[in-house]
PDB file of N, CA and C in Angstrom:
ATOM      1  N   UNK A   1       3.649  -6.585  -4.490  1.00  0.00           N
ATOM      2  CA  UNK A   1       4.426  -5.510  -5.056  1.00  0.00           C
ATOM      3  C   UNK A   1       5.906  -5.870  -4.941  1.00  0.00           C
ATOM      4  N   UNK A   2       7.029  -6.022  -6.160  1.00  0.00           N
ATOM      5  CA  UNK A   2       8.185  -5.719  -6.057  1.00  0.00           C
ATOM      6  C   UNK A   2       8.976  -5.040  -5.698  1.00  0.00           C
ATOM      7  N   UNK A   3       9.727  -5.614  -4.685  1.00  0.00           N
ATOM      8  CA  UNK A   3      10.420  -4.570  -4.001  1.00  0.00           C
ATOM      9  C   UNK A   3      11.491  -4.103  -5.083  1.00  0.00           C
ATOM     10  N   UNK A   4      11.964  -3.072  -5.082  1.00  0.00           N
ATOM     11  CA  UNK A   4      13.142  -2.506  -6.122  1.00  0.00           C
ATOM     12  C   UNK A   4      14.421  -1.668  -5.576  1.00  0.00           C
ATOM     13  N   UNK A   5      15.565  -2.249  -5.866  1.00  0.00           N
ATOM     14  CA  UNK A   5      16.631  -1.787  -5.251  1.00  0.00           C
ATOM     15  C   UNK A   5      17.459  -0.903  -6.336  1.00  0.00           C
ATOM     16  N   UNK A   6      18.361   0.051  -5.950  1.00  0.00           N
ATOM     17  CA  UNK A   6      19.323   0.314  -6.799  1.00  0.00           C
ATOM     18  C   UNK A   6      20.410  -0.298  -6.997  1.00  0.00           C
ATOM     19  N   UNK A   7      21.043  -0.482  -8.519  1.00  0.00           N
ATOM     20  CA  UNK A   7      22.233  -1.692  -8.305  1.00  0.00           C
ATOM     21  C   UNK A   7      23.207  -1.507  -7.604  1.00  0.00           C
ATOM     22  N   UNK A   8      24.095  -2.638  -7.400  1.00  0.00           N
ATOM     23  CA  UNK A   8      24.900  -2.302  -6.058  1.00  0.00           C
ATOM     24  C   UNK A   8      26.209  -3.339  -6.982  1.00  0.00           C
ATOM     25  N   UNK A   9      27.084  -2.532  -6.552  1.00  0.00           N
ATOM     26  CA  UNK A   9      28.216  -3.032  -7.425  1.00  0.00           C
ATOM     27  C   UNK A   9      28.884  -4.490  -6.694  1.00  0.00           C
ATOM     28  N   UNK A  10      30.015  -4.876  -7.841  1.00  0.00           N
ATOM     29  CA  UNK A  10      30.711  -5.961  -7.254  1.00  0.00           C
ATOM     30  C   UNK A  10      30.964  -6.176  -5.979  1.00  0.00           C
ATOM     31  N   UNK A  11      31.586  -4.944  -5.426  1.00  0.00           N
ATOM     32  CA  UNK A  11      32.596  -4.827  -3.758  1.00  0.00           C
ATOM     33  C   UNK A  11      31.207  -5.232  -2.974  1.00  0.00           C
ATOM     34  N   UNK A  12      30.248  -4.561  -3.218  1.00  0.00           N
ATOM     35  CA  UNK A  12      29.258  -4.254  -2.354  1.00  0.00           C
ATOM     36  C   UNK A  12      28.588  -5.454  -2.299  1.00  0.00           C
ATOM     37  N   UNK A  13      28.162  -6.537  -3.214  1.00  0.00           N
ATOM     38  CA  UNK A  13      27.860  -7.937  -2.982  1.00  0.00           C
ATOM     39  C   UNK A  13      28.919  -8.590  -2.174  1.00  0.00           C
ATOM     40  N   UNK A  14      30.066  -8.447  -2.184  1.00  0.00           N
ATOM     41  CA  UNK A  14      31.100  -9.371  -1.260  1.00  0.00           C
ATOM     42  C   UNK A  14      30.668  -8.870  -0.049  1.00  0.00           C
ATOM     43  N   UNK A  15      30.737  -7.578   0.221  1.00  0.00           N
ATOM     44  CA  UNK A  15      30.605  -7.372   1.223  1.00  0.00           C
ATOM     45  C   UNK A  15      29.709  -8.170   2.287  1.00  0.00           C
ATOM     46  N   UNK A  16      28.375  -7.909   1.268  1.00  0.00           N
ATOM     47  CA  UNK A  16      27.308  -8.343   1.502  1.00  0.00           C
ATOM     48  C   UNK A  16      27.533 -10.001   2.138  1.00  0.00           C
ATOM     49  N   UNK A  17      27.936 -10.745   1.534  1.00  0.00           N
ATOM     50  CA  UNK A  17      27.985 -11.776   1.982  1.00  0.00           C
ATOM     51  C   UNK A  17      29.460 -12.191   2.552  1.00  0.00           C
ATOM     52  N   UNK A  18      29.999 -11.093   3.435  1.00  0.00           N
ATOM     53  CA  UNK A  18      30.763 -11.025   4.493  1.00  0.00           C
ATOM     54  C   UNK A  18      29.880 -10.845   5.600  1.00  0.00           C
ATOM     55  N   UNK A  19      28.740  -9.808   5.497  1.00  0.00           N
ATOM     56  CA  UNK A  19      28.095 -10.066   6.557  1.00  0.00           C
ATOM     57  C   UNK A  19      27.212 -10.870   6.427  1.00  0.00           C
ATOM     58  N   UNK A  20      27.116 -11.707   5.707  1.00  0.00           N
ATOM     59  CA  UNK A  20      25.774 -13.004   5.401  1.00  0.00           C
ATOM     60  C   UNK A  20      26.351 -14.016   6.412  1.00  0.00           C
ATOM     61  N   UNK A  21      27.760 -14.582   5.890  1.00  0.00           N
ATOM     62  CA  UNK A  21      28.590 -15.307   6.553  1.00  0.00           C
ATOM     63  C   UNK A  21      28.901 -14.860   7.936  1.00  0.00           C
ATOM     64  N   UNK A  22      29.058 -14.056   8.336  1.00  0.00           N
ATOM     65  CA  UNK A  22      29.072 -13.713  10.021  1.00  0.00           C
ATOM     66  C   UNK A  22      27.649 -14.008  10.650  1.00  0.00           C
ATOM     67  N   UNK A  23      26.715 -13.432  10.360  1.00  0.00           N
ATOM     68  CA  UNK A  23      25.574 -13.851  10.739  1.00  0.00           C
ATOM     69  C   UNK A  23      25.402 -15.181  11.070  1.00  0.00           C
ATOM     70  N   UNK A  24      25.094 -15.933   9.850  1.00  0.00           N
ATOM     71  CA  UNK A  24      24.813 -17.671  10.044  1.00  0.00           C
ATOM     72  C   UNK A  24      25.596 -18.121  11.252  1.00  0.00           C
ATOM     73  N   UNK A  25      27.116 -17.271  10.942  1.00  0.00           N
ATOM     74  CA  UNK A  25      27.955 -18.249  12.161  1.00  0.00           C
ATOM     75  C   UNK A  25      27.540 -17.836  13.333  1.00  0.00           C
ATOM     76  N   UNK A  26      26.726 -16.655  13.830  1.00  0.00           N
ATOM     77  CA  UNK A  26      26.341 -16.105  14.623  1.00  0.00           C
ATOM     78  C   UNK A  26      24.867 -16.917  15.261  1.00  0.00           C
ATOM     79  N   UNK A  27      23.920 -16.898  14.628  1.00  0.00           N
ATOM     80  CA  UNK A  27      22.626 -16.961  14.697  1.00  0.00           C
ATOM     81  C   UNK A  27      22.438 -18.409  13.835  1.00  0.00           C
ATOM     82  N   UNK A  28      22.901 -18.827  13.081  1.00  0.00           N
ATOM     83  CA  UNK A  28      22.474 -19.858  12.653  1.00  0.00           C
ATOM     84  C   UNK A  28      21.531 -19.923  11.405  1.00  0.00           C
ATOM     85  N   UNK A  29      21.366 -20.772  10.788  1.00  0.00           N
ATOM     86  CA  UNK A  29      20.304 -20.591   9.616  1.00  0.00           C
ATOM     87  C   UNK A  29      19.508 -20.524   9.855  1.00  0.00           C
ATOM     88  N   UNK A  30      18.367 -19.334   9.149  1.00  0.00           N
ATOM     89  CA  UNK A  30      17.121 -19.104   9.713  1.00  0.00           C
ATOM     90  C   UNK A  30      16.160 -19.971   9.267  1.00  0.00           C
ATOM     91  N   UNK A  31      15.102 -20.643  10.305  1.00  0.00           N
ATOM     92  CA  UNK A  31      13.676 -21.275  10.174  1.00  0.00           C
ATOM     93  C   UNK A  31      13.240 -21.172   8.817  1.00  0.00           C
ATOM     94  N   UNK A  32      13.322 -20.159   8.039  1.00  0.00           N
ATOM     95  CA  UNK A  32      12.519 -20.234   6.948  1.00  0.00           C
ATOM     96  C   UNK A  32      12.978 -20.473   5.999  1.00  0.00           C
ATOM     97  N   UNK A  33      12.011 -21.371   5.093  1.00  0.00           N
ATOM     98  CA  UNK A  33      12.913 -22.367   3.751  1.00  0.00           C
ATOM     99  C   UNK A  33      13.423 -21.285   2.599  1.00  0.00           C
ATOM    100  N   UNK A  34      12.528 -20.230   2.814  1.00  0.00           N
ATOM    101  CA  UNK A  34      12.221 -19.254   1.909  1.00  0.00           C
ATOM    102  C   UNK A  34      13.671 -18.365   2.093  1.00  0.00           C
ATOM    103  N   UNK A  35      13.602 -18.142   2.685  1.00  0.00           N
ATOM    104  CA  UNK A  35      14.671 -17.111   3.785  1.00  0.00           C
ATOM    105  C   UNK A  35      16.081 -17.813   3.265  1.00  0.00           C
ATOM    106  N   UNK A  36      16.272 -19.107   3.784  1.00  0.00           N
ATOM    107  CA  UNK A  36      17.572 -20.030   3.472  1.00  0.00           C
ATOM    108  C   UNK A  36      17.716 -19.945   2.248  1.00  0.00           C
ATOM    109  N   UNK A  37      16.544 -19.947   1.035  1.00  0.00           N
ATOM    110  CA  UNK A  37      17.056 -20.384  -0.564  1.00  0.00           C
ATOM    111  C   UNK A  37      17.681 -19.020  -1.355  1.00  0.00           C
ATOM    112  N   UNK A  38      17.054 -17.913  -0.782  1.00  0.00           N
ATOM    113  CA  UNK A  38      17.388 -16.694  -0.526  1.00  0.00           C
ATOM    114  C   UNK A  38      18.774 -16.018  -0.542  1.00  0.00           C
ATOM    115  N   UNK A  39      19.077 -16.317   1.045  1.00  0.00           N
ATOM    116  CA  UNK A  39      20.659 -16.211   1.034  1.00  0.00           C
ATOM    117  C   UNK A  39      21.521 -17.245   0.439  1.00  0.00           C
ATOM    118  N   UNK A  40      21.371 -18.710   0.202  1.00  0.00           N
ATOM    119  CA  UNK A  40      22.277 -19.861  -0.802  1.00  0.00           C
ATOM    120  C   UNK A  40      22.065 -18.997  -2.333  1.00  0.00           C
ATOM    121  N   UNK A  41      21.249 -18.361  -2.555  1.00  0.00           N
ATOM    122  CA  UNK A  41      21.027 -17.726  -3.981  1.00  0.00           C
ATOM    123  C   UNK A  41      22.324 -16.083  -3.870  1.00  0.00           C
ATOM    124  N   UNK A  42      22.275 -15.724  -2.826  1.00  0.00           N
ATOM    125  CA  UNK A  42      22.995 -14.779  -2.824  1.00  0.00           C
ATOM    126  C   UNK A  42      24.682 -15.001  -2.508  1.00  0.00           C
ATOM    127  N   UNK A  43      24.602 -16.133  -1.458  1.00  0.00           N
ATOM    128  CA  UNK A  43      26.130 -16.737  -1.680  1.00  0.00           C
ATOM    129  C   UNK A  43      26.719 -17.435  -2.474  1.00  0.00           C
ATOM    130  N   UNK A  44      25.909 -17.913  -3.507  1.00  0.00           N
ATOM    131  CA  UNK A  44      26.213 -18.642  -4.984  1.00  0.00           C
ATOM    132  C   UNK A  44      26.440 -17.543  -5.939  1.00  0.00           C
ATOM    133  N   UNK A  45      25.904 -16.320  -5.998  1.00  0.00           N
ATOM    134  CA  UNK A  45      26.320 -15.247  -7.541  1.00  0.00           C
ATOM    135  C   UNK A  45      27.549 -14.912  -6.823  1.00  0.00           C
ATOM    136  N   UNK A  46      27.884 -14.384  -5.073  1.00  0.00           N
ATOM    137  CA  UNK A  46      29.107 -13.759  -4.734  1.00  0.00           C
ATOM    138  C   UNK A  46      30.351 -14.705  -4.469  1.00  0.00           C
ATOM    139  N   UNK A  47      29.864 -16.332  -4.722  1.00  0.00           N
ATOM    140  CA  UNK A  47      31.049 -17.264  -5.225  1.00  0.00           C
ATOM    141  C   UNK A  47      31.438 -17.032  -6.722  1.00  0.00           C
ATOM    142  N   UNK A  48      30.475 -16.736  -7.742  1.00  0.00           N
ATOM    143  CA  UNK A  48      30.949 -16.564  -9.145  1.00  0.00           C
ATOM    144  C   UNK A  48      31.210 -14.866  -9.307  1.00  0.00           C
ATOM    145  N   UNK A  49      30.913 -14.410  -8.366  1.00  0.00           N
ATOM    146  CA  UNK A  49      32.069 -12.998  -8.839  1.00  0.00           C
ATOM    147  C   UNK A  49      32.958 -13.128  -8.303  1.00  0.00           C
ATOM    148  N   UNK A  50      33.969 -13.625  -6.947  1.00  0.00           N
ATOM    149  CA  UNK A  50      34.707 -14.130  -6.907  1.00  0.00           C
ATOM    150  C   UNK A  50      35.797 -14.725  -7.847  1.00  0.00           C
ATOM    151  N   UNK A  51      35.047 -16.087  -8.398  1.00  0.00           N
ATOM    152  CA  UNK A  51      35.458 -16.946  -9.804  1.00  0.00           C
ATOM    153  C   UNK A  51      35.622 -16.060 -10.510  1.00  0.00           C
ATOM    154  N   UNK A  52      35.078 -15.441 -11.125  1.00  0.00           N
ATOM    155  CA  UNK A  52      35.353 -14.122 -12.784  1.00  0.00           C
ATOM    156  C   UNK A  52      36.130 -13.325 -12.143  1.00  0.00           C
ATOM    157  N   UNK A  53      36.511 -12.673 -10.787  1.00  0.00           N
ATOM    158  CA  UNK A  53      37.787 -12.226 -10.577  1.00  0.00           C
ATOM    159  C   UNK A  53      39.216 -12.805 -10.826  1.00  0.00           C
ATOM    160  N   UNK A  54      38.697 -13.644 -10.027  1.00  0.00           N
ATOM    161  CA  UNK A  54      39.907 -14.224 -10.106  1.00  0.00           C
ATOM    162  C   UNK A  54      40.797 -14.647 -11.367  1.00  0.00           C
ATOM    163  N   UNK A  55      39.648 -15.333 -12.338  1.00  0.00           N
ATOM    164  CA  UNK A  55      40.291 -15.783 -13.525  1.00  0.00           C
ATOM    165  C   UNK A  55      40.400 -14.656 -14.456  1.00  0.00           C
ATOM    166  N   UNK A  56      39.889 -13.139 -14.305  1.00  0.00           N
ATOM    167  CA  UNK A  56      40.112 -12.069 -14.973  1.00  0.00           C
ATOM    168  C   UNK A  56      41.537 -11.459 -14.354  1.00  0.00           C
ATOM    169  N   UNK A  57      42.056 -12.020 -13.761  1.00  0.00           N
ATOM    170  CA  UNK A  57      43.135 -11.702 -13.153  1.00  0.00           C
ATOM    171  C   UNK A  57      44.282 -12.544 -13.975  1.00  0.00           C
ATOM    172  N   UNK A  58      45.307 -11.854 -14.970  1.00  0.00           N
ATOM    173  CA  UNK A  58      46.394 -12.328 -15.315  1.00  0.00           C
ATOM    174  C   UNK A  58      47.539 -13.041 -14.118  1.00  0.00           C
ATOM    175  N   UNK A  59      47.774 -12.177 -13.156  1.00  0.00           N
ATOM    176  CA  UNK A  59      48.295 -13.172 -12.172  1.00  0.00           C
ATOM    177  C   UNK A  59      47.906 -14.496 -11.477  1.00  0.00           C
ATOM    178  N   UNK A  60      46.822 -14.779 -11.690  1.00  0.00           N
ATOM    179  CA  UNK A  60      46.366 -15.799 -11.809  1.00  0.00           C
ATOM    180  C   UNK A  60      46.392 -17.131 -12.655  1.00  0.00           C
ATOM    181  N   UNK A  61      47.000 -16.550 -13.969  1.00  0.00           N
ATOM    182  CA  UNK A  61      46.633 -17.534 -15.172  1.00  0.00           C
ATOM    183  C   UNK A  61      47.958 -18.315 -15.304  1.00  0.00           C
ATOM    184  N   UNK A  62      47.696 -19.847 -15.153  1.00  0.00           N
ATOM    185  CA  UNK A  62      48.578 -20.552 -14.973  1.00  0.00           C
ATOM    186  C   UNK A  62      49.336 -21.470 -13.253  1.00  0.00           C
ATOM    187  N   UNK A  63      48.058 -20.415 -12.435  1.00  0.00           N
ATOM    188  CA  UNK A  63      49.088 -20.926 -10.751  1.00  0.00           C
ATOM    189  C   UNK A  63      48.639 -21.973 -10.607  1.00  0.00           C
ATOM    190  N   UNK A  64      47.469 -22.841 -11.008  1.00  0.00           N
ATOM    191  CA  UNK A  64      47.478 -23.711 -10.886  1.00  0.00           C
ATOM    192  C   UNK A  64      48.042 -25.077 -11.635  1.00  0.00           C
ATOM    193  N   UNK A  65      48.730 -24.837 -12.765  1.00  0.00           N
ATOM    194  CA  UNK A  65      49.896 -25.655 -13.448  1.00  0.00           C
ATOM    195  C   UNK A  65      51.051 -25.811 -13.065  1.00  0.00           C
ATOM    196  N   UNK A  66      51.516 -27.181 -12.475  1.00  0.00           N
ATOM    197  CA  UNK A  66      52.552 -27.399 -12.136  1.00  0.00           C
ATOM    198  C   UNK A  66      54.181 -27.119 -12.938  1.00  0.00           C
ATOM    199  N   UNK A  67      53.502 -27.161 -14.236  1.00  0.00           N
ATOM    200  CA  UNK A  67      54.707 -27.507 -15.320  1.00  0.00           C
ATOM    201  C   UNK A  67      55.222 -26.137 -15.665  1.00  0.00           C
ATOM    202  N   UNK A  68      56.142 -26.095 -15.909  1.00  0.00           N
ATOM    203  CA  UNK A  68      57.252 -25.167 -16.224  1.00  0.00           C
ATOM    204  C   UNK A  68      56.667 -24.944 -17.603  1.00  0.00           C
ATOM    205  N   UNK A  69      56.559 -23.141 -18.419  1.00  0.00           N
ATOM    206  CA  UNK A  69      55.644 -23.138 -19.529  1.00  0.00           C
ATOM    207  C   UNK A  69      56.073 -23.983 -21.009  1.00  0.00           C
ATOM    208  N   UNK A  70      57.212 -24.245 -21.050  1.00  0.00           N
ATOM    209  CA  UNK A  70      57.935 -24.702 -22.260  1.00  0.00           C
ATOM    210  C   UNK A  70      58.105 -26.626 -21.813  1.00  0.00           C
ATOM    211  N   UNK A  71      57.652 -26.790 -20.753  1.00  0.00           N
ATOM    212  CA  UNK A  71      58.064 -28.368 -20.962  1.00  0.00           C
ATOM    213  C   UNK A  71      56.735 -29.171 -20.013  1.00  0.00           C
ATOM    214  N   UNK A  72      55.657 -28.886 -20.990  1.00  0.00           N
ATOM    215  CA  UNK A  72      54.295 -29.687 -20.656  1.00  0.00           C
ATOM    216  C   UNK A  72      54.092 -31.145 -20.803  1.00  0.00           C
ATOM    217  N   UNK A  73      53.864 -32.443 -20.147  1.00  0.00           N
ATOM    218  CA  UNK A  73      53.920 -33.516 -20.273  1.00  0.00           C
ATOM    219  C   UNK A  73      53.386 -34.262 -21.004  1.00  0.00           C
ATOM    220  N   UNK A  74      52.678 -33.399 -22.040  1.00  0.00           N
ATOM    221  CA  UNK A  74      51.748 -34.116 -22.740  1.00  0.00           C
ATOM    222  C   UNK A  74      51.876 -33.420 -24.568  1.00  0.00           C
TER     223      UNK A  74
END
């Protein structure tokens, strides 16, 4: 039987793997392969909401270009 959750928004996945990440550092990765692919599956979508924040973020666009906007080297 599938277990079924109600959705849980953006904040609430970070969160989530704020306490994912305390744990491990705590307790360590758990014994089970199942268990481990599990949480790497859950800290991989809350690295790409992260990513789509960030780059949905206009203050963002451009910090990583060194060049001044009008005099690009290429």
């Amino acid at each position: 039987m599938p277990i079924m959750f109600p959705p849980i928004s953006d904040d609430d996945a970070l969160m989530l793997e704020t306490y994912l990440t305390f744990a491990i550092s705590q307790m360590g990765r758990p014994d089970s392969q199942t268990l481990c692919q599990f949480i790497n599956f859950l800290q991989k979508k809350c690295r790409e909401i992260e990513a789509n924040r960030w780059r949905a973020d206009p203050a963002n666009w451009g910090a990583c270009c060194p060049w001044p906007d009008d005099d690009f080297p290429f």
